[in-house]
C-alpha atoms as a PDB file:
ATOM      1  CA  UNK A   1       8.516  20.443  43.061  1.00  0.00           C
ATOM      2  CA  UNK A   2      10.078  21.891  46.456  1.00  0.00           C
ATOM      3  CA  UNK A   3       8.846  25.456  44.953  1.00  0.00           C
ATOM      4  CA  UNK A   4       5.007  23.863  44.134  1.00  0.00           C
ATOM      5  CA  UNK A   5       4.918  22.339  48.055  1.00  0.00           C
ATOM      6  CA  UNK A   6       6.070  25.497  49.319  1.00  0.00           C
ATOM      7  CA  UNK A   7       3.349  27.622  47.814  1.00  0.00           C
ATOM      8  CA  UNK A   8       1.017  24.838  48.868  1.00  0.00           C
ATOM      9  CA  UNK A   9       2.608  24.682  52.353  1.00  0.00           C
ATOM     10  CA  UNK A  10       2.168  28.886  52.892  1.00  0.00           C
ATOM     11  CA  UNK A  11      -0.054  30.736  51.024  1.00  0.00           C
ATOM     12  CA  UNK A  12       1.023  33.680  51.763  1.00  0.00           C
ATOM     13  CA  UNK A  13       4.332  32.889  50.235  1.00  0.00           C
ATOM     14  CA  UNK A  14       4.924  34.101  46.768  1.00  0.00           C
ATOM     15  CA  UNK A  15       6.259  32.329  43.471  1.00  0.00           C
ATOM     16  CA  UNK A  16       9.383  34.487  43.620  1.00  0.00           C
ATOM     17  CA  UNK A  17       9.917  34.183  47.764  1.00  0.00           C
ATOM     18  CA  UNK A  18       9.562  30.251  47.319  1.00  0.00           C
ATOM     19  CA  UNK A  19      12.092  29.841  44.105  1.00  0.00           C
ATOM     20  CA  UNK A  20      14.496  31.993  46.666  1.00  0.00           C
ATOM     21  CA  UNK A  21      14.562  29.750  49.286  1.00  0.00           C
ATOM     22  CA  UNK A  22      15.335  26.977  46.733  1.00  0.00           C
ATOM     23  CA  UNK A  23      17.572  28.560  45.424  1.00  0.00           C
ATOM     24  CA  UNK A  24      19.567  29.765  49.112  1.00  0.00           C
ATOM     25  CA  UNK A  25      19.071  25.902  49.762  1.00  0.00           C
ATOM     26  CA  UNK A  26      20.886  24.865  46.386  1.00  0.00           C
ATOM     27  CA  UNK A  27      18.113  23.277  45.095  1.00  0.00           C
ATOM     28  CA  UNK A  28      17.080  25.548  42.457  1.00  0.00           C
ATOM     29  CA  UNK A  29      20.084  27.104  40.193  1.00  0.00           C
ATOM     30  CA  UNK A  30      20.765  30.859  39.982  1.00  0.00           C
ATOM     31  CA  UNK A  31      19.211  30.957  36.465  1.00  0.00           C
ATOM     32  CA  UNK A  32      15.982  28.812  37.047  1.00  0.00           C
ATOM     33  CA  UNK A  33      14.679  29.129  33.866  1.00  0.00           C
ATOM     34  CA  UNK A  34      14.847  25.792  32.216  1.00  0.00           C
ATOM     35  CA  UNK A  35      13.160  24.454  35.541  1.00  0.00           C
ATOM     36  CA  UNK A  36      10.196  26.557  35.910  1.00  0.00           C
ATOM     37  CA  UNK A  37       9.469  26.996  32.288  1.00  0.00           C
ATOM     38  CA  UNK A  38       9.700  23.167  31.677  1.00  0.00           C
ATOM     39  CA  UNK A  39      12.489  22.441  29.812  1.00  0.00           C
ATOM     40  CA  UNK A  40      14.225  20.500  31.967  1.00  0.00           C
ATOM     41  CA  UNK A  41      11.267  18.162  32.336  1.00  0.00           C
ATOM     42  CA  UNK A  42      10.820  17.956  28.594  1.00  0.00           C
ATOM     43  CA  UNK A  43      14.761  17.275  27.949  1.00  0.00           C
ATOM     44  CA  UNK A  44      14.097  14.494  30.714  1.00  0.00           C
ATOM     45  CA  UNK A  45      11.429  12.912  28.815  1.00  0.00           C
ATOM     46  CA  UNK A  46      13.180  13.042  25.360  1.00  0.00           C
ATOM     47  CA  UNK A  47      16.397  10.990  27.091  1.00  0.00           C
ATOM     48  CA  UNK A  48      14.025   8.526  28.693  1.00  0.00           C
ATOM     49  CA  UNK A  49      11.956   8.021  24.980  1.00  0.00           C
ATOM     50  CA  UNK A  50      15.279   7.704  24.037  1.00  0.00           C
ATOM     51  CA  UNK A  51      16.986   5.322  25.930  1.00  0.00           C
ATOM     52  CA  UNK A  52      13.816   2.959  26.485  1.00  0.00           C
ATOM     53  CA  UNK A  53      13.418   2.655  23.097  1.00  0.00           C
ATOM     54  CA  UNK A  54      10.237   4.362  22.670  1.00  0.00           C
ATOM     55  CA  UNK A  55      11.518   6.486  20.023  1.00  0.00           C
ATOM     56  CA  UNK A  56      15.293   6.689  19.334  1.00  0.00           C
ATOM     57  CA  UNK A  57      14.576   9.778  17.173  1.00  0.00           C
ATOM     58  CA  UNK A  58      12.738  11.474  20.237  1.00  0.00           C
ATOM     59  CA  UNK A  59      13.397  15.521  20.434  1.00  0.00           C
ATOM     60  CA  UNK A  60      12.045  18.313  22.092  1.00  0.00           C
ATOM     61  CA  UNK A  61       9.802  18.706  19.194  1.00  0.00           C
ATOM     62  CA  UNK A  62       7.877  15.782  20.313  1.00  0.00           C
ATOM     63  CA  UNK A  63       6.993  17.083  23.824  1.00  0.00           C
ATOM     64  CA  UNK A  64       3.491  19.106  23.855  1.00  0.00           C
ATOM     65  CA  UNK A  65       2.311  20.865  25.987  1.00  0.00           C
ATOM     66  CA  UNK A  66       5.497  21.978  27.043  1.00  0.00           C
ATOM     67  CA  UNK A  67       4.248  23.506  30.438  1.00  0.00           C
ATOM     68  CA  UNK A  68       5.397  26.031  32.655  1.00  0.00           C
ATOM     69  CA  UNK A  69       5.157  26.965  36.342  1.00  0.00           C
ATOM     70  CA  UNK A  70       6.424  30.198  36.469  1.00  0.00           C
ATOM     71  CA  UNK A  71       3.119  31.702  36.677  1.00  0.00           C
ATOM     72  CA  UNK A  72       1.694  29.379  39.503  1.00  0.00           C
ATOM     73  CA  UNK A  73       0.270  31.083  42.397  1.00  0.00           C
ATOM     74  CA  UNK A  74      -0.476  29.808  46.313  1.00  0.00           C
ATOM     75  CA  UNK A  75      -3.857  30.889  45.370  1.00  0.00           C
ATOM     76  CA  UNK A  76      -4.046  28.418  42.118  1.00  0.00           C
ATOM     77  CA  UNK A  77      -2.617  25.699  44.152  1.00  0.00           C
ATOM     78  CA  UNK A  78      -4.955  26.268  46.774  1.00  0.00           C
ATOM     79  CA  UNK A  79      -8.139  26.293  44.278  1.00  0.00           C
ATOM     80  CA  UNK A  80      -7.037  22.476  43.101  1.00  0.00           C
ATOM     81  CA  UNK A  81      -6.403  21.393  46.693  1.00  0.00           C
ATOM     82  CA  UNK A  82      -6.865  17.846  47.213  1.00  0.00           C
ATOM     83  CA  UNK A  83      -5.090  17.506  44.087  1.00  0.00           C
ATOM     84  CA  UNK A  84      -1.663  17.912  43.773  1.00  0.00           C
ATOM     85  CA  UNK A  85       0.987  20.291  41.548  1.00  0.00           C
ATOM     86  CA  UNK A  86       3.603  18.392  40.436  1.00  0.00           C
ATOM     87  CA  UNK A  87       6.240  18.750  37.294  1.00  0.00           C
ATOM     88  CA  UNK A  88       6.251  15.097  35.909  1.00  0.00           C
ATOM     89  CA  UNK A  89       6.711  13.736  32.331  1.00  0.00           C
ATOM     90  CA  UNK A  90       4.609  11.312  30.268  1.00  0.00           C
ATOM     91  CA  UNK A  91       5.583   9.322  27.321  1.00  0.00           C
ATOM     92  CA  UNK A  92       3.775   6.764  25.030  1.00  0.00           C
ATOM     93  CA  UNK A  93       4.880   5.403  21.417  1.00  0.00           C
ATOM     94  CA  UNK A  94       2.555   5.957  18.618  1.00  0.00           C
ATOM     95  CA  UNK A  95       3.667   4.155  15.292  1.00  0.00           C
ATOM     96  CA  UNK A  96       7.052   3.609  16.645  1.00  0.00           C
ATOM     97  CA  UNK A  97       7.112   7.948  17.109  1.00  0.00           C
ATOM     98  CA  UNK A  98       7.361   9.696  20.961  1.00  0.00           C
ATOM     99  CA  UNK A  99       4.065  11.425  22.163  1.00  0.00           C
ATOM    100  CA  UNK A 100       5.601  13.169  25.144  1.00  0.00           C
ATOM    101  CA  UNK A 101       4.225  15.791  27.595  1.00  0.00           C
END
């Protein structure tokens, strides 16, 4: 999220200049991958389906759309402005199965 407020914050910043300052500030890792392309968001969701009982059989499979924000720009950011970017996870149980996204 840090990298999302960033590009919101300077619009003249770019996706790769704002995942560098996270990642001189620790915040992101040296391989950001599973971050920005969602994985870690989805995994998130799958252990909290999981442990809350909404589906003890809960996997990755269950998580669509798995979303990315690799490819965010200031400039899409700016085009959605009040609203808000934001990597967050959703669950809900459906016949005892996951629907996660």
């Amino acid at each position: 999220n840090m990298i999302l407020e960033m590009l919101e914050q300077s619009p003249s910043k770019s996706f790769a200049d704002a995942l560098k300052v996270a990642q001189d500030q620790g915040i992101a890792e040296a391989d950001p991958s599973a971050d920005i392309d969602g994985l870690d968001a989805a995994a998130k969701c799958v252990v909290l389906a999981r442990a809350l009982g909404l589906d003890p059989q809960a996997s990755m499979d269950c998580v669509h759309p798995l979303e990315a924000i690799r490819d965010v720009t200031a400039a899409t950011i700016a085009e959605t402005l009040p609203d808000r970017w934001k990597l967050i996870c959703r669950g809900k149980s459906i016949a005892g199965r996951a629907q996660l996204s």
